[in-house]
C-alpha atoms as a PDB file:
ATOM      1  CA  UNK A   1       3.153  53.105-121.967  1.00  0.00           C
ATOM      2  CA  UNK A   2       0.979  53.837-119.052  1.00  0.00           C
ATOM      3  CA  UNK A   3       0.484  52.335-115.332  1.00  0.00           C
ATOM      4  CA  UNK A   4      -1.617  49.588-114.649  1.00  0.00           C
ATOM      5  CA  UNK A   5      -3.795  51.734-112.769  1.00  0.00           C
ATOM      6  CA  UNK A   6      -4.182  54.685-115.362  1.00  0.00           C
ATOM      7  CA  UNK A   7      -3.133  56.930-112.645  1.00  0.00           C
ATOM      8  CA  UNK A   8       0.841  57.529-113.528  1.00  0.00           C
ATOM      9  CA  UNK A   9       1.336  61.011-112.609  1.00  0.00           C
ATOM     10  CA  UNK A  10       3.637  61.201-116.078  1.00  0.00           C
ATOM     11  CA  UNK A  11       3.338  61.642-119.854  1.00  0.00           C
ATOM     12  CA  UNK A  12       6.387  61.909-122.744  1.00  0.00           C
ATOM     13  CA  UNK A  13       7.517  64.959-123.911  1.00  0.00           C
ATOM     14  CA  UNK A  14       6.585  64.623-126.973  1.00  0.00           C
ATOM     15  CA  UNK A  15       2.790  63.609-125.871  1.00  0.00           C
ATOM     16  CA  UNK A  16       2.596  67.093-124.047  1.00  0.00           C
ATOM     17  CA  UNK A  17       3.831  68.629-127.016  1.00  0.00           C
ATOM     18  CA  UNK A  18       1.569  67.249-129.001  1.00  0.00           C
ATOM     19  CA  UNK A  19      -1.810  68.222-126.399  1.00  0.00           C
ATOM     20  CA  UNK A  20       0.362  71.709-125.916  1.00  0.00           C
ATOM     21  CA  UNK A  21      -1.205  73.735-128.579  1.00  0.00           C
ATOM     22  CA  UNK A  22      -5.131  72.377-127.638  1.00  0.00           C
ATOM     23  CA  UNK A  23      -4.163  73.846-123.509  1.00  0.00           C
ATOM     24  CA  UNK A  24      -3.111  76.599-124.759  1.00  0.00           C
ATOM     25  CA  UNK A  25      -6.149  77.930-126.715  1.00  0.00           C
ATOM     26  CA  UNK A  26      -7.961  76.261-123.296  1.00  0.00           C
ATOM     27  CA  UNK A  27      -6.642  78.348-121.244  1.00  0.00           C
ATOM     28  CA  UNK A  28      -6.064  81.617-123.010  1.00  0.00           C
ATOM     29  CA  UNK A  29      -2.301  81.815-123.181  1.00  0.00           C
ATOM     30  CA  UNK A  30       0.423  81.040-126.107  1.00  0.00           C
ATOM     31  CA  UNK A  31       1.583  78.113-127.872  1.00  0.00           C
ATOM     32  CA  UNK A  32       5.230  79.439-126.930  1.00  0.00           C
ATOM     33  CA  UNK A  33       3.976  80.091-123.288  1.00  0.00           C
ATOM     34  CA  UNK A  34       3.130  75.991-122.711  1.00  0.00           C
ATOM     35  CA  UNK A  35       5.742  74.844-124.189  1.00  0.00           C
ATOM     36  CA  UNK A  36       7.943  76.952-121.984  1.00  0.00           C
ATOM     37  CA  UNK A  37       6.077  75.198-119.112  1.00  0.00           C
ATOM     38  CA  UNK A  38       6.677  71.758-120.626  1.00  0.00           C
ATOM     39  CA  UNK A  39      10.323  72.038-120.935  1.00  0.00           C
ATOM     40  CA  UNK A  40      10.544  73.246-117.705  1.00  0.00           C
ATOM     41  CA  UNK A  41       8.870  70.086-116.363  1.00  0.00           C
ATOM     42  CA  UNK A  42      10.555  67.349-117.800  1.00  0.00           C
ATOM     43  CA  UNK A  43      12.888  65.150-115.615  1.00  0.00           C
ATOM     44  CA  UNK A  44      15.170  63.198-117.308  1.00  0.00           C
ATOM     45  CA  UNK A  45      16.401  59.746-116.897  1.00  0.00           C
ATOM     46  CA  UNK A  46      17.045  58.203-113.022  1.00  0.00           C
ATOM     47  CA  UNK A  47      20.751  58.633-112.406  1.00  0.00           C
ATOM     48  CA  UNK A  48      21.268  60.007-116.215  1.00  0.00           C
ATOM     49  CA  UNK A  49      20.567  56.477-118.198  1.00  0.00           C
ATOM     50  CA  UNK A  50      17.577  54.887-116.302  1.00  0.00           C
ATOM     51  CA  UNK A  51      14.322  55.039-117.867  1.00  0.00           C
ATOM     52  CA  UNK A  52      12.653  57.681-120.383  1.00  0.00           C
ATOM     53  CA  UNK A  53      12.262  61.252-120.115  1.00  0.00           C
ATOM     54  CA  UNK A  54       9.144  62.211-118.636  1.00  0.00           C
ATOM     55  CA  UNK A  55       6.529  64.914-118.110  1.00  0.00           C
ATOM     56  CA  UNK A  56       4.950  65.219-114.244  1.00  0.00           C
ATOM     57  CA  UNK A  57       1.359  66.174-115.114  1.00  0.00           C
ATOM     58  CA  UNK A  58       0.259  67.331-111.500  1.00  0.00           C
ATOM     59  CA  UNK A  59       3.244  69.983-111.660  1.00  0.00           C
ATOM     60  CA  UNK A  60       2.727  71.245-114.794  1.00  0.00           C
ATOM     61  CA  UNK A  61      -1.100  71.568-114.359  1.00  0.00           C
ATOM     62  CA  UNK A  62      -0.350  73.462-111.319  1.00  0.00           C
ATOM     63  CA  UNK A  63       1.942  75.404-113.041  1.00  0.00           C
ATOM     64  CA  UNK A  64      -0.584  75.968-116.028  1.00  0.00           C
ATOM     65  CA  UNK A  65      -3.565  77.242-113.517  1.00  0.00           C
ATOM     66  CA  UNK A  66      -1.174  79.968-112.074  1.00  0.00           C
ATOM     67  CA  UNK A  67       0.179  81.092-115.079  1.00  0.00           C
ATOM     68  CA  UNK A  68      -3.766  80.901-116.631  1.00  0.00           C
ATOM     69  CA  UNK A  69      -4.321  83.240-113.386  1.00  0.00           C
ATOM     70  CA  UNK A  70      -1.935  85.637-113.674  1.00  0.00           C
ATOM     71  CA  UNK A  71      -3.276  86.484-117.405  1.00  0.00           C
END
């Protein structure tokens, strides 16, 4: 699902995996290297049962441009 707005700042886990191998060849770095940065991006429930797990885009894009960067 997705806001009403369009502008939720989160995706699934399993929707970044799926877009992970497409930013990688993007940005010049390994399949292995973004999904790293996934995993290390996604929060899990609120208070351990509420909600889904969930993927904050604006951190992990941050975290993609640096890493991008540094190779």
């Amino acid at each position: 699902t997705s806001s009403g707005s369009g502008l939720d700042p989160h995706i699934s886990p399993a929707y970044a995996e799926l877009q992970a191998h497409r930013v990688a060849e993007k940005n010049h770095l390994d399949v292995q290297q973004v999904d790293k940065l996934v995993a290390d991006h996604v929060d899990g429930r609120i208070l351990g049962f509420m909600g889904e797990p969930r993927v904050n885009v604006l951190e992990l894009n941050i975290a993609l441009k640096d890493l991008a960067a540094k190779n």
